[in-house]
PDB file of N, CA and C in Angstrom:
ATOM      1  N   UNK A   1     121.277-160.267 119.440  1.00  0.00           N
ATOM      2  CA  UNK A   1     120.464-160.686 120.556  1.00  0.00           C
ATOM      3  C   UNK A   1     121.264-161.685 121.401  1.00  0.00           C
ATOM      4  N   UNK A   2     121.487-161.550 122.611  1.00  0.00           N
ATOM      5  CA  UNK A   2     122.243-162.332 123.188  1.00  0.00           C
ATOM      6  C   UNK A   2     121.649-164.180 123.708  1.00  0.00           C
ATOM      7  N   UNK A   3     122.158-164.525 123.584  1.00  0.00           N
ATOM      8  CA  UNK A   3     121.994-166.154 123.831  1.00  0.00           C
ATOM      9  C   UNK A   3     121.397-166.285 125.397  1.00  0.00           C
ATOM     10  N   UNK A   4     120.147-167.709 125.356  1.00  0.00           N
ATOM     11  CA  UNK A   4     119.463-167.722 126.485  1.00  0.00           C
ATOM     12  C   UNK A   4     120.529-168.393 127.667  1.00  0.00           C
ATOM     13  N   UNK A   5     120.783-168.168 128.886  1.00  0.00           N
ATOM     14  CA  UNK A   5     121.683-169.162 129.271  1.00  0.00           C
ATOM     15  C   UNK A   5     121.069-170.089 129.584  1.00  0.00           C
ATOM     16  N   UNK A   6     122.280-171.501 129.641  1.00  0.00           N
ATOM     17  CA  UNK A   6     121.563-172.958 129.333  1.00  0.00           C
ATOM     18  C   UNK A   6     122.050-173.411 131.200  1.00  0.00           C
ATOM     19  N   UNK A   7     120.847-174.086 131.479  1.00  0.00           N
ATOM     20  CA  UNK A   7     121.454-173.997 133.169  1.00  0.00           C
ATOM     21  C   UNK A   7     121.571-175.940 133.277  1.00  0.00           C
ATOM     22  N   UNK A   8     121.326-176.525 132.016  1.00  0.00           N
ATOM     23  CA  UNK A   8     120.675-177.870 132.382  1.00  0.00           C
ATOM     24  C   UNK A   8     122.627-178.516 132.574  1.00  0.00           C
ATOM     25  N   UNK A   9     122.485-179.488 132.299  1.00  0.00           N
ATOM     26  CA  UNK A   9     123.689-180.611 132.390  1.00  0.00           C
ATOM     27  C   UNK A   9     124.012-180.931 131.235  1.00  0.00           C
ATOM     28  N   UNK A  10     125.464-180.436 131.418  1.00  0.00           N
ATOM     29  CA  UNK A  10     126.653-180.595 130.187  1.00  0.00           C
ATOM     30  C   UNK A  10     126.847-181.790 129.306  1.00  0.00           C
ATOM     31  N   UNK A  11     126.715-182.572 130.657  1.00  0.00           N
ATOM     32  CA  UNK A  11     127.237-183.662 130.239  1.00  0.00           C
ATOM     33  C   UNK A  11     125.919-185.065 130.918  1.00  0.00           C
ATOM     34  N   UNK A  12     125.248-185.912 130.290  1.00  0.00           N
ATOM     35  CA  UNK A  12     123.767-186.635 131.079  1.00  0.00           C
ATOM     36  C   UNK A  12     124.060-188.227 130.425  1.00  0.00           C
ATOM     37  N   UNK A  13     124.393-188.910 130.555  1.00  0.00           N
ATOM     38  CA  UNK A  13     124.445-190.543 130.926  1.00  0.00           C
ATOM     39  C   UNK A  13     123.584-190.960 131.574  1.00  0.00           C
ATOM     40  N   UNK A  14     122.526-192.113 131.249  1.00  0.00           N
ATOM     41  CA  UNK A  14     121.294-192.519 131.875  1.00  0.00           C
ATOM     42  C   UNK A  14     121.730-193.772 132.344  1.00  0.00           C
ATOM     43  N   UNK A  15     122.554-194.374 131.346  1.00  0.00           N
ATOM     44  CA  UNK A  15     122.492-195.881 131.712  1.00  0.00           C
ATOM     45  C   UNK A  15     123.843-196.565 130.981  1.00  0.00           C
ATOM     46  N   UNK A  16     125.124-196.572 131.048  1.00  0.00           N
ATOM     47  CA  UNK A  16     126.215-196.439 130.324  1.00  0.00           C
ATOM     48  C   UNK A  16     126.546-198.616 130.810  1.00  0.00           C
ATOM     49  N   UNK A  17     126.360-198.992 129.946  1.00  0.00           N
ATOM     50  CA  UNK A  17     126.614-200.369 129.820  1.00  0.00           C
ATOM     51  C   UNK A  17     128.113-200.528 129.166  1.00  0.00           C
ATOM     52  N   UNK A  18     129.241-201.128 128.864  1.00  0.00           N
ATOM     53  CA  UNK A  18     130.008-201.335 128.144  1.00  0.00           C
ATOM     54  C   UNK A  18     130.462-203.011 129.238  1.00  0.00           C
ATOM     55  N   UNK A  19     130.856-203.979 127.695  1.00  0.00           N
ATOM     56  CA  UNK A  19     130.833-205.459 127.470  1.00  0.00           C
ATOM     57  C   UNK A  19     132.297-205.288 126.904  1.00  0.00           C
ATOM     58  N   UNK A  20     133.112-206.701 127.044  1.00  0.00           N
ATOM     59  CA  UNK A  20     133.753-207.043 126.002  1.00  0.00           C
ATOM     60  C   UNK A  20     133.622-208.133 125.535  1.00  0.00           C
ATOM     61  N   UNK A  21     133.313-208.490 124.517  1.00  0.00           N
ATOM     62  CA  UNK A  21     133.532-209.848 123.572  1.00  0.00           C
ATOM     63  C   UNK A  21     134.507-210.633 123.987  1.00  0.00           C
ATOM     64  N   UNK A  22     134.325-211.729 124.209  1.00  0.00           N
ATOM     65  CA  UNK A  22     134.876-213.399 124.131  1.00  0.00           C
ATOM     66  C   UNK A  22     134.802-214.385 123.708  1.00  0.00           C
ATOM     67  N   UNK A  23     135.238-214.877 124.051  1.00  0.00           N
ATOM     68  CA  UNK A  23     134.866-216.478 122.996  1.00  0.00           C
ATOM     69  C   UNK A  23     133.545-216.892 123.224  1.00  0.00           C
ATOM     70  N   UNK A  24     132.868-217.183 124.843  1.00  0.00           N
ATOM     71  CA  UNK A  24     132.000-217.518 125.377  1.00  0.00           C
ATOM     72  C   UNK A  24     131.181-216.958 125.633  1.00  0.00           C
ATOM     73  N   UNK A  25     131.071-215.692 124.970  1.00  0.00           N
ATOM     74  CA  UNK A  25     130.082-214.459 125.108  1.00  0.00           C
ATOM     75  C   UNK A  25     130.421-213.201 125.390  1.00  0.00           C
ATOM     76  N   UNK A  26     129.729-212.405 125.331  1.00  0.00           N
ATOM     77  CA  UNK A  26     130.204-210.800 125.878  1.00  0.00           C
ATOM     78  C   UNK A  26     129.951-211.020 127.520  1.00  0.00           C
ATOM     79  N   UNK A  27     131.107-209.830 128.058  1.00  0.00           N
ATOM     80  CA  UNK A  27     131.655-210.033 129.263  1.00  0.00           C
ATOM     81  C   UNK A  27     131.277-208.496 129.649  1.00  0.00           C
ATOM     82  N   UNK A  28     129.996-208.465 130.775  1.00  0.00           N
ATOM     83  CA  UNK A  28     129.915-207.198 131.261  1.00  0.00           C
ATOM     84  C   UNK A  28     130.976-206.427 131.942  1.00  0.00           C
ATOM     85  N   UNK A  29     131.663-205.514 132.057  1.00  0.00           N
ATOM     86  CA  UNK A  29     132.421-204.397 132.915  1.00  0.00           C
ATOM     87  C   UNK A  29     132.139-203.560 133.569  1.00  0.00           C
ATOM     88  N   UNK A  30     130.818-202.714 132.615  1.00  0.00           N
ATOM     89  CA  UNK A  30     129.848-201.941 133.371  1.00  0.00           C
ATOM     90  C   UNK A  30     129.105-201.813 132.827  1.00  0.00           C
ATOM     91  N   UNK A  31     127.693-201.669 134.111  1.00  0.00           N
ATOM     92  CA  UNK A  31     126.416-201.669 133.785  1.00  0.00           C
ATOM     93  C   UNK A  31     125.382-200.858 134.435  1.00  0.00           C
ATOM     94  N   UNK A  32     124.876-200.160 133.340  1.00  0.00           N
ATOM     95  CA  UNK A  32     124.215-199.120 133.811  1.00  0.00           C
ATOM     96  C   UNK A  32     124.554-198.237 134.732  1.00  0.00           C
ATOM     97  N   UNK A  33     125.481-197.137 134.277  1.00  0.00           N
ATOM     98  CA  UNK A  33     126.201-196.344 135.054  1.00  0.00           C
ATOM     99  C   UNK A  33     125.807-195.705 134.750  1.00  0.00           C
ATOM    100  N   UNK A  34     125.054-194.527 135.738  1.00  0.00           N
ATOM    101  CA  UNK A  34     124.692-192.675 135.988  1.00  0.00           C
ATOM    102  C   UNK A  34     125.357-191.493 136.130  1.00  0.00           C
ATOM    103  N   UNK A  35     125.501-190.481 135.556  1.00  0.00           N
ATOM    104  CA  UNK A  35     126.519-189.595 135.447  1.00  0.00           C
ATOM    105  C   UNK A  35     125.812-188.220 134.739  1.00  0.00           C
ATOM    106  N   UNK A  36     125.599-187.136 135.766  1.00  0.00           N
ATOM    107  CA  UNK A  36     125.075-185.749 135.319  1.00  0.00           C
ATOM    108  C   UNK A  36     126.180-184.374 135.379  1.00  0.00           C
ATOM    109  N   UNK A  37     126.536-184.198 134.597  1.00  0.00           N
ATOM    110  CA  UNK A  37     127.203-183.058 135.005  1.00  0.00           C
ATOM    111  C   UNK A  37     127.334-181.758 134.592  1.00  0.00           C
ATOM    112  N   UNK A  38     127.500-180.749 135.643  1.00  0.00           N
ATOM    113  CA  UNK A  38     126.412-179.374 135.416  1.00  0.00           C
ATOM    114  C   UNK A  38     127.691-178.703 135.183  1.00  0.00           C
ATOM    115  N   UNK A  39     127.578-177.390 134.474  1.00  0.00           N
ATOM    116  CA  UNK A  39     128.226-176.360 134.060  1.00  0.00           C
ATOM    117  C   UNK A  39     129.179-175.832 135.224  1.00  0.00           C
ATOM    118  N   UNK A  40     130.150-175.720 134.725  1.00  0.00           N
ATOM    119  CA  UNK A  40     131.084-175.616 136.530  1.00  0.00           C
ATOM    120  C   UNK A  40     131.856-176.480 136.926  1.00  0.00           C
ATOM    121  N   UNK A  41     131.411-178.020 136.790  1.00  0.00           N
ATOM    122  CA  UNK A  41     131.050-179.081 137.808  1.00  0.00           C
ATOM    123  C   UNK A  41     132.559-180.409 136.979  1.00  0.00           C
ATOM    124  N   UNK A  42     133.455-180.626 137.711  1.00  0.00           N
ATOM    125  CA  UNK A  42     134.297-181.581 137.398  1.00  0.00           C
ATOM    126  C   UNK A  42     134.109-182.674 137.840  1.00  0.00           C
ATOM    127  N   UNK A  43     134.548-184.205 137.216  1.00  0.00           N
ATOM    128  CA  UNK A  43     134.274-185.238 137.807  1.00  0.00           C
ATOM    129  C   UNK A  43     135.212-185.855 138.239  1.00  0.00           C
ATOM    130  N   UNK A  44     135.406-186.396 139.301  1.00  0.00           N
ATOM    131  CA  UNK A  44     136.804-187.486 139.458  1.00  0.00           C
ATOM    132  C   UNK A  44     136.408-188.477 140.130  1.00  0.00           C
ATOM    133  N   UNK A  45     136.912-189.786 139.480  1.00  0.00           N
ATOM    134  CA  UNK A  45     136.822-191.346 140.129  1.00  0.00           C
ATOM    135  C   UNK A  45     137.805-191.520 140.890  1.00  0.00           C
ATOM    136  N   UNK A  46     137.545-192.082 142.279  1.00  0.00           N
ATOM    137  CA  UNK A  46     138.300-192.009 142.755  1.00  0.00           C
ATOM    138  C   UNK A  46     137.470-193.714 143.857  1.00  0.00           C
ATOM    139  N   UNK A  47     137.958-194.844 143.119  1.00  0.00           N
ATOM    140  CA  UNK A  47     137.808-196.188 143.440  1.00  0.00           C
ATOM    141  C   UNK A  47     138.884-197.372 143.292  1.00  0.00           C
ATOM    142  N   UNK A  48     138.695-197.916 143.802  1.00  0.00           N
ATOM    143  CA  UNK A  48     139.674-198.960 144.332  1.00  0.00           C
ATOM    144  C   UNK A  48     140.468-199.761 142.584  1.00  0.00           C
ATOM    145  N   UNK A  49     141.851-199.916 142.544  1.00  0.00           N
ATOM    146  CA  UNK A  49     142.191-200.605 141.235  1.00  0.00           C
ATOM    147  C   UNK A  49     141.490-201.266 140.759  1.00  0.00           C
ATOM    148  N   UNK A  50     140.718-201.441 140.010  1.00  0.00           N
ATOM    149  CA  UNK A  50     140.382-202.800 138.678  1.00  0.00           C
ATOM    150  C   UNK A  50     138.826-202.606 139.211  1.00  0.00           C
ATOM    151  N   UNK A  51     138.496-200.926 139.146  1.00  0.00           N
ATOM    152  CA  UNK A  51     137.429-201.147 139.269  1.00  0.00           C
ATOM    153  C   UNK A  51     136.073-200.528 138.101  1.00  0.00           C
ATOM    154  N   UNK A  52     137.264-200.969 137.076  1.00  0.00           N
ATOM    155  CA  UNK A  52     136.606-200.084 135.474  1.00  0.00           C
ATOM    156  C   UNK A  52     136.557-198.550 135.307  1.00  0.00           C
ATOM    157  N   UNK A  53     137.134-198.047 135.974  1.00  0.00           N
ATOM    158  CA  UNK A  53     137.025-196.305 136.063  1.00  0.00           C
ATOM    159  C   UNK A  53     137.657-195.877 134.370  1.00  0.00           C
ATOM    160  N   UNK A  54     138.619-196.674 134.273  1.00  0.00           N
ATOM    161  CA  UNK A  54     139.283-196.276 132.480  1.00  0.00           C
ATOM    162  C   UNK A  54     138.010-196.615 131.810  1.00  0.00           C
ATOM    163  N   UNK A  55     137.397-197.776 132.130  1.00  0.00           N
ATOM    164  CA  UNK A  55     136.456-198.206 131.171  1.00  0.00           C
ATOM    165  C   UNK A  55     134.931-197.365 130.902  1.00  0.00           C
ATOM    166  N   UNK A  56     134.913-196.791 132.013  1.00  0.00           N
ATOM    167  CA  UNK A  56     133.737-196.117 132.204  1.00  0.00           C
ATOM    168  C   UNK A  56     134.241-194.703 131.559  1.00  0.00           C
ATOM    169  N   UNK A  57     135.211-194.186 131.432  1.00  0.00           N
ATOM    170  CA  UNK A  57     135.559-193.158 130.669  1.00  0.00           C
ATOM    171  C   UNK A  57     135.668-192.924 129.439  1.00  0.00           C
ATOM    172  N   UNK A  58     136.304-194.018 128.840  1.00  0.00           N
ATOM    173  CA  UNK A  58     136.375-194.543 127.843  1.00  0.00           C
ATOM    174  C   UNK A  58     135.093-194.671 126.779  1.00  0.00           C
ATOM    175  N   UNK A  59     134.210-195.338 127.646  1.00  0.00           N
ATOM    176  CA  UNK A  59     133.473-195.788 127.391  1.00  0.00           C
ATOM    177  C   UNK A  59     131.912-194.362 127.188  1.00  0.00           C
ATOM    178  N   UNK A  60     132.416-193.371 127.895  1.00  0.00           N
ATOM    179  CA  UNK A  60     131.756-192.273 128.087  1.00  0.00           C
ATOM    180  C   UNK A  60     131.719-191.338 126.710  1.00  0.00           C
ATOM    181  N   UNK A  61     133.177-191.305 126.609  1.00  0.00           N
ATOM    182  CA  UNK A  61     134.242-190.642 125.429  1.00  0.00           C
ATOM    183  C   UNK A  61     133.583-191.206 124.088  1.00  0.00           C
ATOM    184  N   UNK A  62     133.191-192.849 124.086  1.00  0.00           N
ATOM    185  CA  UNK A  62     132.508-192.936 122.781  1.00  0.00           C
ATOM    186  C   UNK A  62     131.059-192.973 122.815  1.00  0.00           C
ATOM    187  N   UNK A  63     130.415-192.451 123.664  1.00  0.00           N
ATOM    188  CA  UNK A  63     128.956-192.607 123.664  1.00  0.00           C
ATOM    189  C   UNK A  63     128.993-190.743 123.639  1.00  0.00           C
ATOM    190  N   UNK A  64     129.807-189.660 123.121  1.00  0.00           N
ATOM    191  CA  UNK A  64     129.663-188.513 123.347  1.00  0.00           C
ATOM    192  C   UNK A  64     128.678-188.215 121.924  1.00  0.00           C
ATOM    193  N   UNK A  65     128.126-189.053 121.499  1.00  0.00           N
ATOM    194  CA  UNK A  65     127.682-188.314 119.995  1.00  0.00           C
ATOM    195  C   UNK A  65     128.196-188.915 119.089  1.00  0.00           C
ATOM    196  N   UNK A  66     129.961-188.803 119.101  1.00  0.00           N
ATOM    197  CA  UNK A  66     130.524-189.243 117.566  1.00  0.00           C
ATOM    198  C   UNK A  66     131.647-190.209 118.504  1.00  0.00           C
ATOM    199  N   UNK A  67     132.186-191.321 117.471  1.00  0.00           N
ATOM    200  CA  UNK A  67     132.624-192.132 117.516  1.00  0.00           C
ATOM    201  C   UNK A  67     134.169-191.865 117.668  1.00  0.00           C
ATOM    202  N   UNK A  68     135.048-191.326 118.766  1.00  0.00           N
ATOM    203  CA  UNK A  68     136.274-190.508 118.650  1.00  0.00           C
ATOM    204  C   UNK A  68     137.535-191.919 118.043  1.00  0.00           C
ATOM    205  N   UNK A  69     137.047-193.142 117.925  1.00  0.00           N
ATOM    206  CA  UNK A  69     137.620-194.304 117.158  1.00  0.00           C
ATOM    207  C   UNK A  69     137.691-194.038 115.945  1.00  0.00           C
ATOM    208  N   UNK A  70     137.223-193.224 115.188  1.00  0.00           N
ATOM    209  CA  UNK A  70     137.097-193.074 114.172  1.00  0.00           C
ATOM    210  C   UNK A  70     137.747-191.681 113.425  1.00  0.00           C
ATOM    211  N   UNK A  71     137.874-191.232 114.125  1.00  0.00           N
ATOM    212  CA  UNK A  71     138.616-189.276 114.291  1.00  0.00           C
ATOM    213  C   UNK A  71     140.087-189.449 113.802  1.00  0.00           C
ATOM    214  N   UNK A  72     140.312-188.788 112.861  1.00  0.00           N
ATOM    215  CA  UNK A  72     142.312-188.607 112.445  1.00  0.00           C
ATOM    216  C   UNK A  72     142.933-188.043 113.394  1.00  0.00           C
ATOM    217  N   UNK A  73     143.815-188.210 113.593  1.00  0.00           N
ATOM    218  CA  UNK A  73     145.156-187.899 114.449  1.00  0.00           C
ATOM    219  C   UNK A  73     144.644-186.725 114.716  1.00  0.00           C
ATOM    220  N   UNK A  74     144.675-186.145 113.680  1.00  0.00           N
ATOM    221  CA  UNK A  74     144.567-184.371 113.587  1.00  0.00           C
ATOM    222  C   UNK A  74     143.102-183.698 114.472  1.00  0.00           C
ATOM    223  N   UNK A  75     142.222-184.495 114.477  1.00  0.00           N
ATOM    224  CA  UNK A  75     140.873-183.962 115.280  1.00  0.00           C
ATOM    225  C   UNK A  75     141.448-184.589 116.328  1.00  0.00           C
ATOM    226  N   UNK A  76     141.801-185.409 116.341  1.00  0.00           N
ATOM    227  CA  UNK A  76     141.868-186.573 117.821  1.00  0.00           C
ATOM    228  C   UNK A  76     142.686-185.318 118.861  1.00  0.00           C
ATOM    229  N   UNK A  77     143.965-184.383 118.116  1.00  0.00           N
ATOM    230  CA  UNK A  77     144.863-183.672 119.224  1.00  0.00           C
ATOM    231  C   UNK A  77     144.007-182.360 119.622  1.00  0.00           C
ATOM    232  N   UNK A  78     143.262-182.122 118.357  1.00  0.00           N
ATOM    233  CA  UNK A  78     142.141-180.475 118.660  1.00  0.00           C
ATOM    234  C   UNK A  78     141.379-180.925 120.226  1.00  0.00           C
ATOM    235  N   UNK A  79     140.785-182.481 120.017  1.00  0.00           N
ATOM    236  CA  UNK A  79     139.725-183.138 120.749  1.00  0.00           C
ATOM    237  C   UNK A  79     140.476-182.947 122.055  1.00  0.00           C
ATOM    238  N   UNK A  80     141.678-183.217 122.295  1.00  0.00           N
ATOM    239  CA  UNK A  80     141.970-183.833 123.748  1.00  0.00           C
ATOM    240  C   UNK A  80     142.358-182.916 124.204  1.00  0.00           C
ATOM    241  N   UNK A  81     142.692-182.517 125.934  1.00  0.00           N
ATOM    242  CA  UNK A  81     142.597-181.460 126.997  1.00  0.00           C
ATOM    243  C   UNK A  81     141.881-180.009 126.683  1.00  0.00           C
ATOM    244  N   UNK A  82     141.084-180.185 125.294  1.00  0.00           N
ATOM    245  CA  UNK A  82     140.312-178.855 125.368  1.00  0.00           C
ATOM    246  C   UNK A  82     138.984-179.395 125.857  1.00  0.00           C
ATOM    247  N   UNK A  83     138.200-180.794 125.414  1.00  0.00           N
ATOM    248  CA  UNK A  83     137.102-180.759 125.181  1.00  0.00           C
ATOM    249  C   UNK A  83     137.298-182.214 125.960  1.00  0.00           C
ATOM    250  N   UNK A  84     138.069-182.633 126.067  1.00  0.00           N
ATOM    251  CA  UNK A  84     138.022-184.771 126.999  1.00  0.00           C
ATOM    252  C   UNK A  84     139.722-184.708 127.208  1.00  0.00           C
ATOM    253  N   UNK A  85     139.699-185.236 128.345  1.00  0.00           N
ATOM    254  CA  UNK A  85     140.866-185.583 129.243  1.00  0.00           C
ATOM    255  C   UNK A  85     140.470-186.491 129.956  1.00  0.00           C
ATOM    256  N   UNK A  86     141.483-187.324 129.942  1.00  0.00           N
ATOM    257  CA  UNK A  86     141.417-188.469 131.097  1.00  0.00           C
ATOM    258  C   UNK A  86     142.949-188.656 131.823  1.00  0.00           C
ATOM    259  N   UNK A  87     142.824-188.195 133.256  1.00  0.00           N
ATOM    260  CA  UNK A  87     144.302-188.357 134.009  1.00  0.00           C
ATOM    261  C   UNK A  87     144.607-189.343 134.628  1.00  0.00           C
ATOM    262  N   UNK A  88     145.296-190.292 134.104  1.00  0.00           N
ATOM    263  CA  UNK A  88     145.423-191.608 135.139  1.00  0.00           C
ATOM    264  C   UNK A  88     146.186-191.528 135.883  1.00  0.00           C
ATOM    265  N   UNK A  89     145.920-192.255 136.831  1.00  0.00           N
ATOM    266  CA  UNK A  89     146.701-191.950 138.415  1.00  0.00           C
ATOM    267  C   UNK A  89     147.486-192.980 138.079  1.00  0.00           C
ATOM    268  N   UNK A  90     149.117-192.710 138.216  1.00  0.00           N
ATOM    269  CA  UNK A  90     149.839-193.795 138.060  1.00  0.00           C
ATOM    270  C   UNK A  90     150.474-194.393 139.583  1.00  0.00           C
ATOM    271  N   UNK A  91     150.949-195.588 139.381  1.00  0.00           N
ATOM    272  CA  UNK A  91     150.254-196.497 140.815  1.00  0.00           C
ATOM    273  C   UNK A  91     151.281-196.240 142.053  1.00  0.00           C
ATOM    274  N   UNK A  92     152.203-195.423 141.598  1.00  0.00           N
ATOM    275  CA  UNK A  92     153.367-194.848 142.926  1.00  0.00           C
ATOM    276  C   UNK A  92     152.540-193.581 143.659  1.00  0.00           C
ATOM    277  N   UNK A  93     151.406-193.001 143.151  1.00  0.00           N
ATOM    278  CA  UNK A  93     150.598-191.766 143.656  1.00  0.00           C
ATOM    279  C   UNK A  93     149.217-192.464 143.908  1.00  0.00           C
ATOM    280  N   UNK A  94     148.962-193.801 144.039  1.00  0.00           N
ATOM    281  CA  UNK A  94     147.691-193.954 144.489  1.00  0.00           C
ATOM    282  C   UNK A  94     147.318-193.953 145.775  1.00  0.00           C
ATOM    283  N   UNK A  95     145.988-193.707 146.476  1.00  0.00           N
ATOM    284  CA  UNK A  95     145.623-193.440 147.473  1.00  0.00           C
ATOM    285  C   UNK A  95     146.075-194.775 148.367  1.00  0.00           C
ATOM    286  N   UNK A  96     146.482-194.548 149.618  1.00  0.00           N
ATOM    287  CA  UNK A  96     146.610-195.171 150.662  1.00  0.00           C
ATOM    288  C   UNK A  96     145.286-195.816 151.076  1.00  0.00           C
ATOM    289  N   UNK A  97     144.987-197.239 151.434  1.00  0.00           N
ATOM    290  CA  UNK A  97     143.980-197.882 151.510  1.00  0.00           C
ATOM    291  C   UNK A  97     143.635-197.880 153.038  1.00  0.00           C
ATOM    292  N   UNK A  98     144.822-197.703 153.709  1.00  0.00           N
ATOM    293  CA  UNK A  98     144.466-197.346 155.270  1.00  0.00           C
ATOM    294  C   UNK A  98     144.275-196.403 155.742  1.00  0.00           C
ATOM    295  N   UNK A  99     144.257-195.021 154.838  1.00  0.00           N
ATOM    296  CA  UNK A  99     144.151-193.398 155.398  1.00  0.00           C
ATOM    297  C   UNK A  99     142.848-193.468 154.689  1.00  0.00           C
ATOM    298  N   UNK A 100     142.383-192.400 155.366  1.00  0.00           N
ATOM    299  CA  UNK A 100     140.529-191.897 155.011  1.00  0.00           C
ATOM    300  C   UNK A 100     140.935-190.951 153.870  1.00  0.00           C
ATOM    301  N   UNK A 101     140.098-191.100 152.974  1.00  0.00           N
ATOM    302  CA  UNK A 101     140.665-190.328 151.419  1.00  0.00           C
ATOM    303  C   UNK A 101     140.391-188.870 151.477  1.00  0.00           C
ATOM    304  N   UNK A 102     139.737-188.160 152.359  1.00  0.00           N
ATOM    305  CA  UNK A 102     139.595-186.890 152.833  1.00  0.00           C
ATOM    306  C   UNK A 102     141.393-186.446 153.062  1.00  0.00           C
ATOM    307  N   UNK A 103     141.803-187.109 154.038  1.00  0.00           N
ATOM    308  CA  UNK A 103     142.910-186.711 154.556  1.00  0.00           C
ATOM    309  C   UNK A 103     144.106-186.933 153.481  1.00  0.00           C
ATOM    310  N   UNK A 104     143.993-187.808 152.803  1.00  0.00           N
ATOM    311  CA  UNK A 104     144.909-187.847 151.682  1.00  0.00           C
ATOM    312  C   UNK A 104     144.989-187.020 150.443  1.00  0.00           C
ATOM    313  N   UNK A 105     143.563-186.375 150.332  1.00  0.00           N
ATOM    314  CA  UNK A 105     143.364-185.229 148.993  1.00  0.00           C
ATOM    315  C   UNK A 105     143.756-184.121 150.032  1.00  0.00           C
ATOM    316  N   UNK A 106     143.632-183.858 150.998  1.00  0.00           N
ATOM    317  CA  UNK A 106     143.888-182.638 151.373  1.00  0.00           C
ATOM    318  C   UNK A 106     145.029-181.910 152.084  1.00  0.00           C
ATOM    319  N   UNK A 107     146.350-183.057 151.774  1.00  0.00           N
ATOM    320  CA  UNK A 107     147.871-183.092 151.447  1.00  0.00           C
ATOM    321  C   UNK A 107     148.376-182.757 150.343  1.00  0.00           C
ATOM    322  N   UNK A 108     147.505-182.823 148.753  1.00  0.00           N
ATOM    323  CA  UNK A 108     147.612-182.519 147.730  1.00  0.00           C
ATOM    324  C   UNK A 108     147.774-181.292 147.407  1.00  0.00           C
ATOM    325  N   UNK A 109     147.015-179.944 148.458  1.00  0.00           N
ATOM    326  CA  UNK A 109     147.099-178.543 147.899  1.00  0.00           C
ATOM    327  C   UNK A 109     148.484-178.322 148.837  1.00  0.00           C
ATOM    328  N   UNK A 110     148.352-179.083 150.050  1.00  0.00           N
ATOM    329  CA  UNK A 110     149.909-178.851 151.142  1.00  0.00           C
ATOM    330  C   UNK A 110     151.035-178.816 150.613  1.00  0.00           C
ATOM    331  N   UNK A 111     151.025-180.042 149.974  1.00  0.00           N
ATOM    332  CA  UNK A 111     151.740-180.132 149.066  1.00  0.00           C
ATOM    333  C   UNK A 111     152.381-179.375 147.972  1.00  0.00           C
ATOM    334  N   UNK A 112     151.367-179.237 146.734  1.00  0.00           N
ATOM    335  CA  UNK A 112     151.733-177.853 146.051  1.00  0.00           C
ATOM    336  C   UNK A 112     152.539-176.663 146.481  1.00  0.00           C
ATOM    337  N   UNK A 113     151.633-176.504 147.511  1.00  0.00           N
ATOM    338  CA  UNK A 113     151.983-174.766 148.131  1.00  0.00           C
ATOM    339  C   UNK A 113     153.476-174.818 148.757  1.00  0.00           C
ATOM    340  N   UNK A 114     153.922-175.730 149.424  1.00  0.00           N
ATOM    341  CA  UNK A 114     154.943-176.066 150.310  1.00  0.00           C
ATOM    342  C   UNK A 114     156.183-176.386 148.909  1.00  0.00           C
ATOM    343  N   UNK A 115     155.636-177.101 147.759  1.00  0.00           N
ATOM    344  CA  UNK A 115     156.792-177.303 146.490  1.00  0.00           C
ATOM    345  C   UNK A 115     157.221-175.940 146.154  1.00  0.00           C
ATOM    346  N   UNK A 116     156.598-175.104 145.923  1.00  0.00           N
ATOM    347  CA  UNK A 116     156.594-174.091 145.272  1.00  0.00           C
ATOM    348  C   UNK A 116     157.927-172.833 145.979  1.00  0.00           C
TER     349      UNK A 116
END
């Protein structure tokens, strides 16, 4: 019998808080962050440096169910670019703060096509 298809969201975050501990208390980073994502559907952050985007991923990655801190080497390599990836933009390819970010992603396929 074939399987019902599932049309809801892959991936559903209501309220994603993550703190770090200090001497003087825990130190919010982020708070209450929303995030739905539907079958199909990729996500990319795309915000200004130091603006928790690792953290919010990160932080996503261990609120998936199971604790991937805790996973051996060996699940940890099954786990990554099949099922969680995170691509950091390293800081010689970051977006130009004076170009409109439309015009700067859409040098990216120009790009490609023109390397090739």
């Amino acid at each position: 019998m074939p399987r019902e298809r599932y049309d809801g969201p892959i991936l559903k975050i209501d309220g994603l808080s993550v703190s770090f501990a200090a001497h003087c208390g825990d130190i919010p980073a982020v708070t209450e962050f929303p995030l739905r994502v539907m079958p199909g559907e990729a996500v990319v952050f795309v915000l200004e440096y130091g603006s928790s985007k690792s953290t919010v991923a990160l932080g996503m990655m261990q609120d998936m169910g199971r604790n991937i801190a805790t996973l051996s080497a060996c699940d940890l390599r099954r786990l990554r670019g099949h099922a969680i990836a995170i691509i950091y933009q390293p800081p010689v390819a970051s977006l130009n703060p004076a170009m409109k970010v439309g015009a700067q992603l859409m040098k990216v396929p120009m790009m490609t096509v023109s390397d090739m």
